[in-house]
N, C-alpha and C. Protein backbone atom coordinates (compact mmCIF):
# COMPACT_ATOMS: atom_id res chain seq x y z
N UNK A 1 -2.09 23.29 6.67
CA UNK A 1 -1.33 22.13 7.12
C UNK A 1 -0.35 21.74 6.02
N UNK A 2 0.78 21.97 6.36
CA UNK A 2 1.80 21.10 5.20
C UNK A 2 2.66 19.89 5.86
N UNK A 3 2.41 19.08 4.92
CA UNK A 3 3.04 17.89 4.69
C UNK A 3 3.85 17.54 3.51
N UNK A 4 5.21 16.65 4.59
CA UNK A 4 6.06 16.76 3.84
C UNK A 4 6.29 14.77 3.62
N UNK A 5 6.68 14.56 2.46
CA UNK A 5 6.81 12.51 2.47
C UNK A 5 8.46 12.84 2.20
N UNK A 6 8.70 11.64 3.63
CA UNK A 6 10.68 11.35 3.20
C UNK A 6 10.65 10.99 1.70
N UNK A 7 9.90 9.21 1.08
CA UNK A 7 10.07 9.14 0.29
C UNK A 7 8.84 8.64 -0.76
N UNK A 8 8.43 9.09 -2.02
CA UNK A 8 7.43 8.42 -2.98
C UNK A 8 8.15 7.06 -3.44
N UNK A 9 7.18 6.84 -3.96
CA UNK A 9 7.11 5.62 -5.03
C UNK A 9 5.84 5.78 -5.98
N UNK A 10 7.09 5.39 -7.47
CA UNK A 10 6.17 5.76 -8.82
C UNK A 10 5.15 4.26 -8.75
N UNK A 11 4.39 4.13 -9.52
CA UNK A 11 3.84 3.10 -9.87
C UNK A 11 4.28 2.06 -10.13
N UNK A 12 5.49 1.94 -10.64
CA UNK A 12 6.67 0.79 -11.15
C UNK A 12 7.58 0.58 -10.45
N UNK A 13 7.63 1.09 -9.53
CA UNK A 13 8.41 0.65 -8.04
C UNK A 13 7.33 0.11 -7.34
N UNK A 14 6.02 0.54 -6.97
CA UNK A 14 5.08 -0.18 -6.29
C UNK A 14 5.14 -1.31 -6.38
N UNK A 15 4.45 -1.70 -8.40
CA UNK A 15 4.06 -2.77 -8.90
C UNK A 15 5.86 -3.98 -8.46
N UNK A 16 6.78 -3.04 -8.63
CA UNK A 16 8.15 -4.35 -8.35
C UNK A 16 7.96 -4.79 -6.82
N UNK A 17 7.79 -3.83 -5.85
CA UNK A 17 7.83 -4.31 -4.80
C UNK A 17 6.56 -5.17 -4.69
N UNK A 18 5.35 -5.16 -4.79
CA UNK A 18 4.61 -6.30 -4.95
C UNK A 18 4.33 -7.02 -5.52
N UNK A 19 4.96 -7.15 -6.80
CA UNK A 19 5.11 -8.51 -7.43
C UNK A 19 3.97 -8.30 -8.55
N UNK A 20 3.52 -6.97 -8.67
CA UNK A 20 2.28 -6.90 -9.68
C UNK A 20 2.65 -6.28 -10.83
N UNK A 21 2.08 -6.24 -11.64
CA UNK A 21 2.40 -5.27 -13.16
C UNK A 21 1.88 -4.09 -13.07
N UNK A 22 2.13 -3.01 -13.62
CA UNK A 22 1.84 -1.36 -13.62
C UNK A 22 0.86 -1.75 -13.76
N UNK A 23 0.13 -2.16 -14.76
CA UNK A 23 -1.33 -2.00 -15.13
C UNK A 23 -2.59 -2.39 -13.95
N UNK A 24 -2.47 -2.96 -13.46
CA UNK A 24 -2.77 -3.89 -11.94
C UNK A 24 -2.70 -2.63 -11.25
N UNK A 25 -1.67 -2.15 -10.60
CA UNK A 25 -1.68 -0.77 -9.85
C UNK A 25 -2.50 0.15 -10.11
N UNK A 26 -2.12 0.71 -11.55
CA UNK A 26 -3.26 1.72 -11.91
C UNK A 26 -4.90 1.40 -11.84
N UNK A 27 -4.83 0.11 -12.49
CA UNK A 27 -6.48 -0.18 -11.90
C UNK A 27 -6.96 0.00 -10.70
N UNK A 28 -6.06 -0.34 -9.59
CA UNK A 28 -6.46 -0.49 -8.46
C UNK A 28 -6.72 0.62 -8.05
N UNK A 29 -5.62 1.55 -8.22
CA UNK A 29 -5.89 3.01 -8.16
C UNK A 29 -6.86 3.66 -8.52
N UNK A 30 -7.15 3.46 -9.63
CA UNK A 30 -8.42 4.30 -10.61
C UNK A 30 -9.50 3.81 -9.71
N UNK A 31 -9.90 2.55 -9.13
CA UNK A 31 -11.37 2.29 -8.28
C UNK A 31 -11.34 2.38 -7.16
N UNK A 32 -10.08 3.07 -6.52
CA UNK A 32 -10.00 3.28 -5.27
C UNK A 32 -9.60 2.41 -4.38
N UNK A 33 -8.87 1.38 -4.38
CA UNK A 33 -7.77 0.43 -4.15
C UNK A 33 -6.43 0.73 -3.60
N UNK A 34 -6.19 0.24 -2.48
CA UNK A 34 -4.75 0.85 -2.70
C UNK A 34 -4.55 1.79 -1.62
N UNK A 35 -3.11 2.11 -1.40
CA UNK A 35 -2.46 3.10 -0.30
C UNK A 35 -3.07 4.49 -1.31
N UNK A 36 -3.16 5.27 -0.61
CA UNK A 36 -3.40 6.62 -0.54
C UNK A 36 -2.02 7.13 -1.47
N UNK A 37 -2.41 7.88 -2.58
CA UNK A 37 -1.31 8.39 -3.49
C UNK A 37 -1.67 10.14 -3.38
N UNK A 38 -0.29 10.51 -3.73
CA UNK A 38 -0.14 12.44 -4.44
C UNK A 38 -0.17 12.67 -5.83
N UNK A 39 -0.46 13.30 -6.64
CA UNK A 39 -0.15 13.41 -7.62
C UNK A 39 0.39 15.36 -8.01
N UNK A 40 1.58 14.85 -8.68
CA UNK A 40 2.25 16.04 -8.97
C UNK A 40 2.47 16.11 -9.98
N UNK A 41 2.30 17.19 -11.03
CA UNK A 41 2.47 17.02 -12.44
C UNK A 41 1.63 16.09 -13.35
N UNK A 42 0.87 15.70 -12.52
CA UNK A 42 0.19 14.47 -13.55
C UNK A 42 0.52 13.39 -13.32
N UNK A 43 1.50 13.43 -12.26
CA UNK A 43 2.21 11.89 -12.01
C UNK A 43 1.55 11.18 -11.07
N UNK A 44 1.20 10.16 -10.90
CA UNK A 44 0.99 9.33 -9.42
C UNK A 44 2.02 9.04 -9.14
N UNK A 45 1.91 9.11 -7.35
CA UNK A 45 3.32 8.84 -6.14
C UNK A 45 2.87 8.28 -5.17
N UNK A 46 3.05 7.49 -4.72
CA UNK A 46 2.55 6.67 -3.47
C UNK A 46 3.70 6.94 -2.14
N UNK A 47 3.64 7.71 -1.33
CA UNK A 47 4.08 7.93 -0.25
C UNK A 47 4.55 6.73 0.54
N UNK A 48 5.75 6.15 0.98
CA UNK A 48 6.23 5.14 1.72
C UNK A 48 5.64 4.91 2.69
N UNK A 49 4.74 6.10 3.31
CA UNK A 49 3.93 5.51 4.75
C UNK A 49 2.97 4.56 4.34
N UNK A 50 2.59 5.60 3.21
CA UNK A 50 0.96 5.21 3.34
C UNK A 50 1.34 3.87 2.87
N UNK A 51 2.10 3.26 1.87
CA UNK A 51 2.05 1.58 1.58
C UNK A 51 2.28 1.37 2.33
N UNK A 52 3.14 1.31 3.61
CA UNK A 52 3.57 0.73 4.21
C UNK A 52 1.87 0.45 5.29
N UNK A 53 1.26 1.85 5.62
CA UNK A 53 -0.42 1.81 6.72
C UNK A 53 -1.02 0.89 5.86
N UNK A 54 -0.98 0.77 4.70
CA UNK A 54 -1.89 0.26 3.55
C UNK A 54 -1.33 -1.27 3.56
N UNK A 55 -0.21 -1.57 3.52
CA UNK A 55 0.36 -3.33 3.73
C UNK A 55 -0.42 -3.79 5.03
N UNK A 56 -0.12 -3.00 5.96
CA UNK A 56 -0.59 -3.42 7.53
C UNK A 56 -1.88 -3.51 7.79
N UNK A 57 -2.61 -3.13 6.85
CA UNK A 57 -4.12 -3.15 7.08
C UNK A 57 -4.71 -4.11 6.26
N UNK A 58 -3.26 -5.09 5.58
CA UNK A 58 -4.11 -5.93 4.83
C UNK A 58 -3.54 -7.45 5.45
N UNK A 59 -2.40 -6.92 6.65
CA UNK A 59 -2.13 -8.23 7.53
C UNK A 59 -3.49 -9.40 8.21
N UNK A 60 -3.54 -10.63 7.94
CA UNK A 60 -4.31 -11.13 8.31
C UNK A 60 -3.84 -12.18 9.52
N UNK A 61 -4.48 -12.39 10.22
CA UNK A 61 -4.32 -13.43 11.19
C UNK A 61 -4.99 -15.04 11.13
N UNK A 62 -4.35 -15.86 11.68
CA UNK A 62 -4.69 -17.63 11.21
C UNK A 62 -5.30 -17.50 12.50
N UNK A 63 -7.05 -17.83 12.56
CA UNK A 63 -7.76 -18.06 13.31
C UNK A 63 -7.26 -18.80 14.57
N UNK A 64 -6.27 -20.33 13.66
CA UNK A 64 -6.07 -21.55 14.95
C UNK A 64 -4.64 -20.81 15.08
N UNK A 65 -4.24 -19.54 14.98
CA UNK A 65 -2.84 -19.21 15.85
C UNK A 65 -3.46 -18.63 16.60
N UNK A 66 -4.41 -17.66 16.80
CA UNK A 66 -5.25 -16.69 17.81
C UNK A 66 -5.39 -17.63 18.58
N UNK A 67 -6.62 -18.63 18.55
CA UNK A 67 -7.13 -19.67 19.35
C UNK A 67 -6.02 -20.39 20.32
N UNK A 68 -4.93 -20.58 19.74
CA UNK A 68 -4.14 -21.26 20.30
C UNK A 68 -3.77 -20.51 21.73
N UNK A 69 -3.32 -18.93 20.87
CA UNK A 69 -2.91 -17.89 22.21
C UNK A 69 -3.49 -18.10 23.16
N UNK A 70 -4.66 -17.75 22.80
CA UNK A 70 -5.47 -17.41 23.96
C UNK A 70 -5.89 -18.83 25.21
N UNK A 71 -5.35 -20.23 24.60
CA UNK A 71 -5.69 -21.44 25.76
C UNK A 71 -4.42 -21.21 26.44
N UNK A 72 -3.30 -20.64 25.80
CA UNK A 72 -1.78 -20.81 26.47
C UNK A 72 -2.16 -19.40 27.45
């Protein structure tokens, strides 16, 4: 099976787009935290999907907006 990613992201593009510091990332990484990464050369790369499956799975919902739906 080959797979191909449009685009990575290093660790320091991650950490900018979420507002965290490299070091934060890599931890998270190292305990298993985190979107699903490649590593090439030694490098970690985080694949644009997977943050992106990995953001969406950390979407939460406001109980009294559900509740609300469901009387309307």
């Amino acid at each position: 099976m080959h797979t191909t990613f449009n685009s990575l992201l290093s660790q320091r593009e991650l950490a900018q787009r979420w507002g965290r510091t490299e070091s934060a990332i890599s931890l998270a990484t190292a305990v298993g935290a985190g979107p699903r990464y490649v590593k090439i050369d030694g490098a970690i790369r985080y694949p644009v999907e997977e943050v992106q499956r990995y953001e969406r799975s950390c979407l939460y919902f406001d109980p009294a907006e559900v509740a609300l739906q469901t009387v309307n």
